[in-house]
PDB file of N, CA and C in Angstrom:
ATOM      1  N   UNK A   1     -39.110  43.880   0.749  1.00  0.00           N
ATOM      2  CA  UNK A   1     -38.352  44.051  -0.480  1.00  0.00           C
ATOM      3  C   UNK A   1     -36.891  44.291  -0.187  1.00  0.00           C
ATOM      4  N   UNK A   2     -36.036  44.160  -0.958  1.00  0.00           N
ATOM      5  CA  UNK A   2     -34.651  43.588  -0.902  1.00  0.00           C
ATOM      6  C   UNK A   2     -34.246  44.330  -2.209  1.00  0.00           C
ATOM      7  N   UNK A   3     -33.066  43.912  -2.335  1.00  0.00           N
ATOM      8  CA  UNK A   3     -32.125  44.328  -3.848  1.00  0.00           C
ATOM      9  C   UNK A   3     -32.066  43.366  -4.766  1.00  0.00           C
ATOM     10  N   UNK A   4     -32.793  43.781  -5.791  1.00  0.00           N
ATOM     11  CA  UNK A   4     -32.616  42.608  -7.140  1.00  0.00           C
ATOM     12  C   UNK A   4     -31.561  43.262  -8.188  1.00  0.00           C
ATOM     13  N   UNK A   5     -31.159  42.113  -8.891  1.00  0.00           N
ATOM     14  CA  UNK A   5     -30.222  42.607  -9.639  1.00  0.00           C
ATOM     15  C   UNK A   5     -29.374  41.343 -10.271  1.00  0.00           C
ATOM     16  N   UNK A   6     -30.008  41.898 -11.677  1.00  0.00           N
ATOM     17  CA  UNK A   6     -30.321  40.950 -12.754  1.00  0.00           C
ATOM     18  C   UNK A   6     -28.738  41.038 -13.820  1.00  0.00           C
ATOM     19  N   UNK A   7     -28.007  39.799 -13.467  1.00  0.00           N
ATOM     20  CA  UNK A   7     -26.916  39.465 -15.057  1.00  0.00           C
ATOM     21  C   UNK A   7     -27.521  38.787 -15.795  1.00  0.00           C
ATOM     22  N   UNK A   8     -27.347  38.517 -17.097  1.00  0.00           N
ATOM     23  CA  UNK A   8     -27.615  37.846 -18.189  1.00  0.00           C
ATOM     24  C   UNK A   8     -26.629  36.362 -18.003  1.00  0.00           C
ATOM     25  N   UNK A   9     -25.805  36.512 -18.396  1.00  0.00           N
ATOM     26  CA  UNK A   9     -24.715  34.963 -17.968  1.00  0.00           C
ATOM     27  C   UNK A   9     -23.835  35.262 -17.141  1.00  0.00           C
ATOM     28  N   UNK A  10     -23.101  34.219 -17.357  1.00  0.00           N
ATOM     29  CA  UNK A  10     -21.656  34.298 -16.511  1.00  0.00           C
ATOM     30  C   UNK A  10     -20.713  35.698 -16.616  1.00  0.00           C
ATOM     31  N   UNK A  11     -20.758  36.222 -17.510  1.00  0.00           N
ATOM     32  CA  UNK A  11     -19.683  37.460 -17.800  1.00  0.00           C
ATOM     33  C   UNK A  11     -20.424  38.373 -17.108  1.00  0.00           C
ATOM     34  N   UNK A  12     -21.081  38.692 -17.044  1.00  0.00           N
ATOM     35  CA  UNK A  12     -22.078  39.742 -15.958  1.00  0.00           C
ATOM     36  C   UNK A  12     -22.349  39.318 -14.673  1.00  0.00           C
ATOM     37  N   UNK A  13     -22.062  38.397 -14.429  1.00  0.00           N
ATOM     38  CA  UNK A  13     -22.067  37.675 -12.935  1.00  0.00           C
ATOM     39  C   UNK A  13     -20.850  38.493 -12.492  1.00  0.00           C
ATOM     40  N   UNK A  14     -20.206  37.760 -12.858  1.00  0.00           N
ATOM     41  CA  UNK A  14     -18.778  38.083 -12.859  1.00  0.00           C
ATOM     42  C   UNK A  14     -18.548  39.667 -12.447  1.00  0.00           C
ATOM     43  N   UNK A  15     -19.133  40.407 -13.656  1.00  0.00           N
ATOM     44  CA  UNK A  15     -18.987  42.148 -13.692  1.00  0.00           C
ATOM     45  C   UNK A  15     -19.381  42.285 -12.312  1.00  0.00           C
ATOM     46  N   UNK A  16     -20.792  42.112 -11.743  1.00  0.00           N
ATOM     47  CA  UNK A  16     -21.870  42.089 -10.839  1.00  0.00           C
ATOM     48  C   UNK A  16     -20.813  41.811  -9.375  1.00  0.00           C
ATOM     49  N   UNK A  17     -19.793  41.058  -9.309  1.00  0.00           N
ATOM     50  CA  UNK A  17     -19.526  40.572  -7.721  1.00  0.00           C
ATOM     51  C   UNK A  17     -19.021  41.569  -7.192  1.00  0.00           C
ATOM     52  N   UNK A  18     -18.393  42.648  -7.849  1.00  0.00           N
ATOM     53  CA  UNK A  18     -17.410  43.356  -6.668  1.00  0.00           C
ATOM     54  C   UNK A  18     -18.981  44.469  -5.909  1.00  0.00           C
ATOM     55  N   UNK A  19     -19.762  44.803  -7.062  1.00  0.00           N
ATOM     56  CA  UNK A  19     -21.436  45.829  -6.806  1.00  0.00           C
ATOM     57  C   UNK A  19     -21.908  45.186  -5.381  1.00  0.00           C
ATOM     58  N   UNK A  20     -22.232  43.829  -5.729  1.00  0.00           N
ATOM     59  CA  UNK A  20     -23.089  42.899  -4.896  1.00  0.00           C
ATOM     60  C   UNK A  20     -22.322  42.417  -3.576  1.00  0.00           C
ATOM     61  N   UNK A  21     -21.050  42.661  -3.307  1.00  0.00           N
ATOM     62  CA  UNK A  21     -20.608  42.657  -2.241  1.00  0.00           C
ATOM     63  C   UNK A  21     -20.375  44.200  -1.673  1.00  0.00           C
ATOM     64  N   UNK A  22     -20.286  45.031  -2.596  1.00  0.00           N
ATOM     65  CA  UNK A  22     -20.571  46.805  -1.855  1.00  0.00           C
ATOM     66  C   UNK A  22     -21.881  46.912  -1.182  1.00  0.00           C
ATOM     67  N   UNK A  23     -22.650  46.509  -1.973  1.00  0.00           N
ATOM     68  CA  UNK A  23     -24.330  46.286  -1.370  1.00  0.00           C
ATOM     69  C   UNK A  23     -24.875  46.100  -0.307  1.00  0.00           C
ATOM     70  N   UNK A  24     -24.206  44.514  -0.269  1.00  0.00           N
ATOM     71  CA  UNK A  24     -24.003  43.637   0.934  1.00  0.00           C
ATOM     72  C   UNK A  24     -23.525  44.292   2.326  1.00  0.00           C
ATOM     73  N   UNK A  25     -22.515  44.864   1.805  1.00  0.00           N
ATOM     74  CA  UNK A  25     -22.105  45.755   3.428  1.00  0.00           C
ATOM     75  C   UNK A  25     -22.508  47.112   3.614  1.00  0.00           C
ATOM     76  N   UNK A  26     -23.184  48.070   2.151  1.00  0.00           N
ATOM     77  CA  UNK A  26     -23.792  49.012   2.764  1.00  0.00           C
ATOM     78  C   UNK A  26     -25.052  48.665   3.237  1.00  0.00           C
ATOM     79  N   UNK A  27     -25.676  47.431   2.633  1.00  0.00           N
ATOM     80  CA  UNK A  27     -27.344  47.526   3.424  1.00  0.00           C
ATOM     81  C   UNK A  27     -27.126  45.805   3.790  1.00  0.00           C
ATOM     82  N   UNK A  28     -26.088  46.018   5.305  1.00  0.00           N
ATOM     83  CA  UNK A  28     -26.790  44.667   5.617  1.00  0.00           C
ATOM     84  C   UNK A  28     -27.769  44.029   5.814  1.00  0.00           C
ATOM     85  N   UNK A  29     -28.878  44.985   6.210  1.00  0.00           N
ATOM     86  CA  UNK A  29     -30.012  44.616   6.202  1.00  0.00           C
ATOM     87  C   UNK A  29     -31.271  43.840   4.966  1.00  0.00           C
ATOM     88  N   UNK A  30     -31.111  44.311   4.027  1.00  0.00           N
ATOM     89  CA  UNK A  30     -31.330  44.321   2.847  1.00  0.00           C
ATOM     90  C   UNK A  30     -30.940  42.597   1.678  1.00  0.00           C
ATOM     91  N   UNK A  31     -31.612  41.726   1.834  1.00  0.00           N
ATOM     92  CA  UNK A  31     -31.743  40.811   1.087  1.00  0.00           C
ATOM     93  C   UNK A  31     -31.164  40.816  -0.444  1.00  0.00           C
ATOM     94  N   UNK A  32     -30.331  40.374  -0.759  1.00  0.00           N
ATOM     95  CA  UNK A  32     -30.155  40.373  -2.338  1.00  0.00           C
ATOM     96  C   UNK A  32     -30.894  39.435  -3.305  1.00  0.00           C
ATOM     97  N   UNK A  33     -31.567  39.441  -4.423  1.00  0.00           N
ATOM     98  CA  UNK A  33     -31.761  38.227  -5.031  1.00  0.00           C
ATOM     99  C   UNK A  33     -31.075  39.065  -6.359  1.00  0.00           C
ATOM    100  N   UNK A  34     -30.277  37.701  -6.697  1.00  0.00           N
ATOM    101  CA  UNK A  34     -29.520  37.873  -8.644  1.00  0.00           C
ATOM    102  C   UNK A  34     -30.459  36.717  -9.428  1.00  0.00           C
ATOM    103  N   UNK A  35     -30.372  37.474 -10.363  1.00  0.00           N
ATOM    104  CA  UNK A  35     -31.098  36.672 -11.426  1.00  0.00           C
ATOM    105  C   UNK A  35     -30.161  36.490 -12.599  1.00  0.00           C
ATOM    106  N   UNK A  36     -30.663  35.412 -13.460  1.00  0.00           N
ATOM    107  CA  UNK A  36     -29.920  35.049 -14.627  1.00  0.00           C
ATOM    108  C   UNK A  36     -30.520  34.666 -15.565  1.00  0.00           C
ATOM    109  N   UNK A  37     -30.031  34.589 -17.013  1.00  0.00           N
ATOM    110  CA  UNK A  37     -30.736  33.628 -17.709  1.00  0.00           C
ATOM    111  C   UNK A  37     -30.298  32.232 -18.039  1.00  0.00           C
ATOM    112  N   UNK A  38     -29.080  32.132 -17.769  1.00  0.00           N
ATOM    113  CA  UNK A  38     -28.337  31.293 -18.183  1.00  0.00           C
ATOM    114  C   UNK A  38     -27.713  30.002 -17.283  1.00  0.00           C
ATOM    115  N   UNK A  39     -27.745  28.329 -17.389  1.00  0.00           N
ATOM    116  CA  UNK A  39     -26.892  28.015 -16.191  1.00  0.00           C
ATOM    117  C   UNK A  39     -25.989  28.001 -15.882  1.00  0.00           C
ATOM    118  N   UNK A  40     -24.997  28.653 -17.406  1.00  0.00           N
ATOM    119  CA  UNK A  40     -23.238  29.046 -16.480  1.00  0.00           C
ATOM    120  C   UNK A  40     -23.562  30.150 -15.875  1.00  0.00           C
ATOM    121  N   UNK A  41     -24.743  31.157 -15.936  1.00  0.00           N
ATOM    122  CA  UNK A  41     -24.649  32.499 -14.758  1.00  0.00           C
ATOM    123  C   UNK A  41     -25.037  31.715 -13.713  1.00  0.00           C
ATOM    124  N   UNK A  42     -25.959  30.808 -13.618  1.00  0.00           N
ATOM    125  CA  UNK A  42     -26.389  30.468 -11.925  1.00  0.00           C
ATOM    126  C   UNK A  42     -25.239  29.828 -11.357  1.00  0.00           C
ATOM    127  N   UNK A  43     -24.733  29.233 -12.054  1.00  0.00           N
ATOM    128  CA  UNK A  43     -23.581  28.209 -11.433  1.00  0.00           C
ATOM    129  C   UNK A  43     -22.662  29.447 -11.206  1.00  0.00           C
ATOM    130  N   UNK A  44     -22.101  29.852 -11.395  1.00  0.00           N
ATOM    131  CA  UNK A  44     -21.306  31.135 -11.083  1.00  0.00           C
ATOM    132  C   UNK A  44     -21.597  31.594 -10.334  1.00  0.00           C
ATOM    133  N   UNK A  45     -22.971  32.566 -10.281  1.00  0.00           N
ATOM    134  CA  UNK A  45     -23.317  33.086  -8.641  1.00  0.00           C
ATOM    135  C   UNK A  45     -23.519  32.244  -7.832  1.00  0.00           C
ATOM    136  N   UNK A  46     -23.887  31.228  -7.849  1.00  0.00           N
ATOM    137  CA  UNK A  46     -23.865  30.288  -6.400  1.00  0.00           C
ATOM    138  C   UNK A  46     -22.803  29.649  -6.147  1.00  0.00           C
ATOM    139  N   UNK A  47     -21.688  29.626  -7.262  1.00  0.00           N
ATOM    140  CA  UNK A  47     -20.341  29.477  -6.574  1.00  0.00           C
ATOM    141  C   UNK A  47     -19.760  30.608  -5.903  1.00  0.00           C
ATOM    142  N   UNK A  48     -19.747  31.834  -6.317  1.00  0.00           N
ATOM    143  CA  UNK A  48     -19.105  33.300  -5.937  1.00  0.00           C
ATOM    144  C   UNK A  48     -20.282  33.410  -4.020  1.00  0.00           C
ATOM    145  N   UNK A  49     -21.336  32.706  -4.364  1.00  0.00           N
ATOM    146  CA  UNK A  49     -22.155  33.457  -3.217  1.00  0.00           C
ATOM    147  C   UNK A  49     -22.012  32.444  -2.317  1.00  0.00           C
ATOM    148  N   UNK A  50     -21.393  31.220  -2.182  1.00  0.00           N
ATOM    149  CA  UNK A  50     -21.851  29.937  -1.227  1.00  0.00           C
ATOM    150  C   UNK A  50     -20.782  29.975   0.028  1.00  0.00           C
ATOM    151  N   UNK A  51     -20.230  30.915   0.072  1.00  0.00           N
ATOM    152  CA  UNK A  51     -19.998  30.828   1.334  1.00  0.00           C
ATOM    153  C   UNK A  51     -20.719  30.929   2.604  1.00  0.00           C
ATOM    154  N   UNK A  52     -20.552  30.781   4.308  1.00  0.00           N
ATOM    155  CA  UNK A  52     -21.840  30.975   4.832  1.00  0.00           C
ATOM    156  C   UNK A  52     -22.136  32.137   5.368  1.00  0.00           C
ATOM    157  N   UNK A  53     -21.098  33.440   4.907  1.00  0.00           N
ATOM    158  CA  UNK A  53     -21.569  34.918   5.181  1.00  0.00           C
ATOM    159  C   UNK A  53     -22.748  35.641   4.410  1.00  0.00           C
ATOM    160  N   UNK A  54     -22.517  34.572   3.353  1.00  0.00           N
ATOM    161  CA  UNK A  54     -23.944  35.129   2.563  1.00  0.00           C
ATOM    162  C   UNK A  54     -25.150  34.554   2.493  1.00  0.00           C
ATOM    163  N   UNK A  55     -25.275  32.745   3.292  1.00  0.00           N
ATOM    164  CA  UNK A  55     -26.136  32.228   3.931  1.00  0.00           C
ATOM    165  C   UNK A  55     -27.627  33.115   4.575  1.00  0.00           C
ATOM    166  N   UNK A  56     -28.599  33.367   3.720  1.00  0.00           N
ATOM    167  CA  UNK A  56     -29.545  34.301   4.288  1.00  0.00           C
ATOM    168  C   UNK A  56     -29.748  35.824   3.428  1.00  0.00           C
ATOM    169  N   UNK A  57     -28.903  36.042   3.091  1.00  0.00           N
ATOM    170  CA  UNK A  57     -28.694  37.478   2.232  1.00  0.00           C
ATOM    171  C   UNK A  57     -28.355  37.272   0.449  1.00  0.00           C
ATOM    172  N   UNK A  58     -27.708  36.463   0.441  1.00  0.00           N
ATOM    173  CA  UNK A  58     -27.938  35.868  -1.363  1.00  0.00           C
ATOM    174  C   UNK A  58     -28.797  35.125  -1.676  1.00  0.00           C
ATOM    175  N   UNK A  59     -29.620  34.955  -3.075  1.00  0.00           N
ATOM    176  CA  UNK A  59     -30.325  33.954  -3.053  1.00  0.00           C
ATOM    177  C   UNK A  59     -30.786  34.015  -4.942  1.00  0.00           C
ATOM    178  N   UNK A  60     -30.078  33.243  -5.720  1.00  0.00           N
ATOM    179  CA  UNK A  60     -30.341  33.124  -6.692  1.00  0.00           C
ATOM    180  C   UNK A  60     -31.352  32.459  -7.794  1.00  0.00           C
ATOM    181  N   UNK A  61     -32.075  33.175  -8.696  1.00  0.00           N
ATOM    182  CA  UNK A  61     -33.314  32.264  -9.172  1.00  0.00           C
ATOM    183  C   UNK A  61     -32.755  32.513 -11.159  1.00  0.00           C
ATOM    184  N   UNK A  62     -33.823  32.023 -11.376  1.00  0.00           N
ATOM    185  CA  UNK A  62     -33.797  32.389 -13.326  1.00  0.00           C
ATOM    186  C   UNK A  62     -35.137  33.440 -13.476  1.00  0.00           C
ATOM    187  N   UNK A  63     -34.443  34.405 -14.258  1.00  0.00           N
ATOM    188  CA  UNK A  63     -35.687  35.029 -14.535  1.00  0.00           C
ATOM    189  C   UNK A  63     -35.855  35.127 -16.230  1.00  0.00           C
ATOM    190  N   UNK A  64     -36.519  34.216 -16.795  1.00  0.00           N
ATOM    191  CA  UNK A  64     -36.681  34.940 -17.932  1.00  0.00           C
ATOM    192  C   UNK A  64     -37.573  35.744 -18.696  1.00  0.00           C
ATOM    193  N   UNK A  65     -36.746  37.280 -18.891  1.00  0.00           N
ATOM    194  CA  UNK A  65     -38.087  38.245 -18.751  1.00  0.00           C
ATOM    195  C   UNK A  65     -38.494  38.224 -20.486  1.00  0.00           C
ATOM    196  N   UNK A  66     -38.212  37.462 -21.316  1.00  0.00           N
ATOM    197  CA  UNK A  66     -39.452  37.356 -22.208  1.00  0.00           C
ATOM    198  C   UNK A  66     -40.393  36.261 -22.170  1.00  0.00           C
ATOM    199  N   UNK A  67     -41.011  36.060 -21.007  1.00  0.00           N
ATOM    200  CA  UNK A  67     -42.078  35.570 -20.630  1.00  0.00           C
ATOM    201  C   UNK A  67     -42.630  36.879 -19.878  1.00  0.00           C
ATOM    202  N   UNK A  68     -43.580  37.583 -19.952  1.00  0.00           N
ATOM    203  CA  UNK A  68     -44.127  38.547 -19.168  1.00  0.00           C
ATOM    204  C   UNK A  68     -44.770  38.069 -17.943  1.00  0.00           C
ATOM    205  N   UNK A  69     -45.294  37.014 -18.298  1.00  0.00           N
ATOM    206  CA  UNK A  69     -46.189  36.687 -16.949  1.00  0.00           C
ATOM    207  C   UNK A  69     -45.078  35.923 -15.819  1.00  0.00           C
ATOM    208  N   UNK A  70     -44.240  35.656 -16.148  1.00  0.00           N
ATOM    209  CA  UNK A  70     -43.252  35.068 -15.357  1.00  0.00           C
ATOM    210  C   UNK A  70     -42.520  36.344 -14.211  1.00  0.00           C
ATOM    211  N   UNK A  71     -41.605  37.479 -15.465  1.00  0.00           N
ATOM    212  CA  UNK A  71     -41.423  38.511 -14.892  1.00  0.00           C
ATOM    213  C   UNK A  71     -42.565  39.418 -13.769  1.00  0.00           C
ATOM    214  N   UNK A  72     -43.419  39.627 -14.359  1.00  0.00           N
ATOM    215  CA  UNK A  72     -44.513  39.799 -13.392  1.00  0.00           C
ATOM    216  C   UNK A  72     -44.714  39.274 -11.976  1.00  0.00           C
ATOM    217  N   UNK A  73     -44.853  38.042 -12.191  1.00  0.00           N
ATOM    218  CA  UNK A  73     -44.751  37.029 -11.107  1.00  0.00           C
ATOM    219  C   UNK A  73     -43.834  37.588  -9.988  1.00  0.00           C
ATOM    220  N   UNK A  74     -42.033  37.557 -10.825  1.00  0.00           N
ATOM    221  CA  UNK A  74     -41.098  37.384  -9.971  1.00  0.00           C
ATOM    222  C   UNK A  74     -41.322  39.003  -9.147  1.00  0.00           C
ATOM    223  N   UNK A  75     -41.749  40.000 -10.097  1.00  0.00           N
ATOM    224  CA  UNK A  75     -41.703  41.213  -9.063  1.00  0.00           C
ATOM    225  C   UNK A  75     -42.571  41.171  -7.914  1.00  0.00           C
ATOM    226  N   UNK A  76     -43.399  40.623  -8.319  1.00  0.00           N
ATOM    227  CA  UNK A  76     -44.998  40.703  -7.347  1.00  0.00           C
ATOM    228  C   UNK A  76     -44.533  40.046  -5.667  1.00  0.00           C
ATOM    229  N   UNK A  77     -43.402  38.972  -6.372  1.00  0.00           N
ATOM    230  CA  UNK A  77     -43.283  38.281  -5.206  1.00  0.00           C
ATOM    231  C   UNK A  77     -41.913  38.607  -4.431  1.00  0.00           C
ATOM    232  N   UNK A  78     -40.972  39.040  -5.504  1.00  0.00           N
ATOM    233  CA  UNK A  78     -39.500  39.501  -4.857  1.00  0.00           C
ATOM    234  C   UNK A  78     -39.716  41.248  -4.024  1.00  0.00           C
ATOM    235  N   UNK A  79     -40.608  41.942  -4.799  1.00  0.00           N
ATOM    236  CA  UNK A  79     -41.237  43.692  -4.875  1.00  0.00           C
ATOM    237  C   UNK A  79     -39.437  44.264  -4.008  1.00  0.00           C
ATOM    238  N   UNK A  80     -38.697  44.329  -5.483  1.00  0.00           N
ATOM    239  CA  UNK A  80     -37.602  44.921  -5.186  1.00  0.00           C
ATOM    240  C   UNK A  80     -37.689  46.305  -4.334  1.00  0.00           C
ATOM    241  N   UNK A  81     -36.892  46.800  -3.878  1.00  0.00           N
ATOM    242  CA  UNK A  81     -37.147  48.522  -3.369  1.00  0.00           C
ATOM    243  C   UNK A  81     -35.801  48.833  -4.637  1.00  0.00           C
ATOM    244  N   UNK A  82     -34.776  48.249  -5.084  1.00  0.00           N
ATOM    245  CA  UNK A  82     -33.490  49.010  -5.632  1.00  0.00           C
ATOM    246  C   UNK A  82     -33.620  47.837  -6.815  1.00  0.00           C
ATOM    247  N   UNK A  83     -33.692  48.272  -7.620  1.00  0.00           N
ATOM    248  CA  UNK A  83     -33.325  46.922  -9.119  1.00  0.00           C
ATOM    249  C   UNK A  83     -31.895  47.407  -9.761  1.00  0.00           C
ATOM    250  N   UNK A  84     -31.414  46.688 -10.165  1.00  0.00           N
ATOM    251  CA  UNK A  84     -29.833  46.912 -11.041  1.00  0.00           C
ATOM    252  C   UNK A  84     -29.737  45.559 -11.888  1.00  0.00           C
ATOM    253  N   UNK A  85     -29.528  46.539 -13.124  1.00  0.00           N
ATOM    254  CA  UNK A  85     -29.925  45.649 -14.484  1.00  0.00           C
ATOM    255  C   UNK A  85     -28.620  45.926 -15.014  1.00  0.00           C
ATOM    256  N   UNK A  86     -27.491  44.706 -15.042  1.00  0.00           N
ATOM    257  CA  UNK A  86     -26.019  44.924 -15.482  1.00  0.00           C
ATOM    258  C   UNK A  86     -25.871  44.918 -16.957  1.00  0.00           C
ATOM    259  N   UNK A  87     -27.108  44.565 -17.819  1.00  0.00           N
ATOM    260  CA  UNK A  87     -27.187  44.856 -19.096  1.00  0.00           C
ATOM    261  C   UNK A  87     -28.259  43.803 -19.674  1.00  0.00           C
ATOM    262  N   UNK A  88     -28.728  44.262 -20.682  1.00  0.00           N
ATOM    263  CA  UNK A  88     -29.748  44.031 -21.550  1.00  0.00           C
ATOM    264  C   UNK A  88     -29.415  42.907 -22.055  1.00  0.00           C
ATOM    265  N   UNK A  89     -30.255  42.063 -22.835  1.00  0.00           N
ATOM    266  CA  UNK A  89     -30.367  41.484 -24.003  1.00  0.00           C
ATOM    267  C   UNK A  89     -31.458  41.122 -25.057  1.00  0.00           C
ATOM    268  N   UNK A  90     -32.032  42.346 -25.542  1.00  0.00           N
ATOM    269  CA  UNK A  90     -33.112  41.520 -25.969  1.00  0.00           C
ATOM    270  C   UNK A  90     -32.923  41.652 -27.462  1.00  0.00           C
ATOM    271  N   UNK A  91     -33.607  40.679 -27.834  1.00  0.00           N
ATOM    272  CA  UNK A  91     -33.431  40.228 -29.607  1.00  0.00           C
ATOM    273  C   UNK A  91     -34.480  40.754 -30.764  1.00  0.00           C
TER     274      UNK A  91
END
């Protein structure tokens, strides 16, 4: 398990980079995965993350957690140790 840590779109990506590079150098060890719902957030973090220092330690997916069985899924298989949720959205 690694550090998950979930933006909603691009504006929370955004919020999220200066966290996710503190992260990065306090637990090099420690895997990040960001999640999104959106594809201007993915396109954003995999532009902000594609350099090749983060080659191995970033790794971006979609999570959308009003599907339960999906969310489920993603914990079962990511099994965060630290989650950081940059904000909500639910309707």
């Amino acid at each position: 398990g690694g550090i998950w840590l979930h933006a909603v779109s691009v504006g929370e990506s955004i919020a999220a980079a200066p966290l996710i590079r503190e992260l990065l150098a306090r637990y090099p060890h420690m895997p990040i995965t960001i999640t999104c719902m959106t594809p201007t957030g993915s396109e954003r973090i995999q532009a902000m993350f594609a350099a090749p220092e983060y080659a191995g330690r970033v790794q971006h997916c979609y999570l959308p957690y009003d599907l339960p069985w999906a969310a489920a899924r993603f914990l079962d298989r990511v099994q965060p140790r630290l989650a950081v949720i940059m904000e909500t959205e639910l309707w």
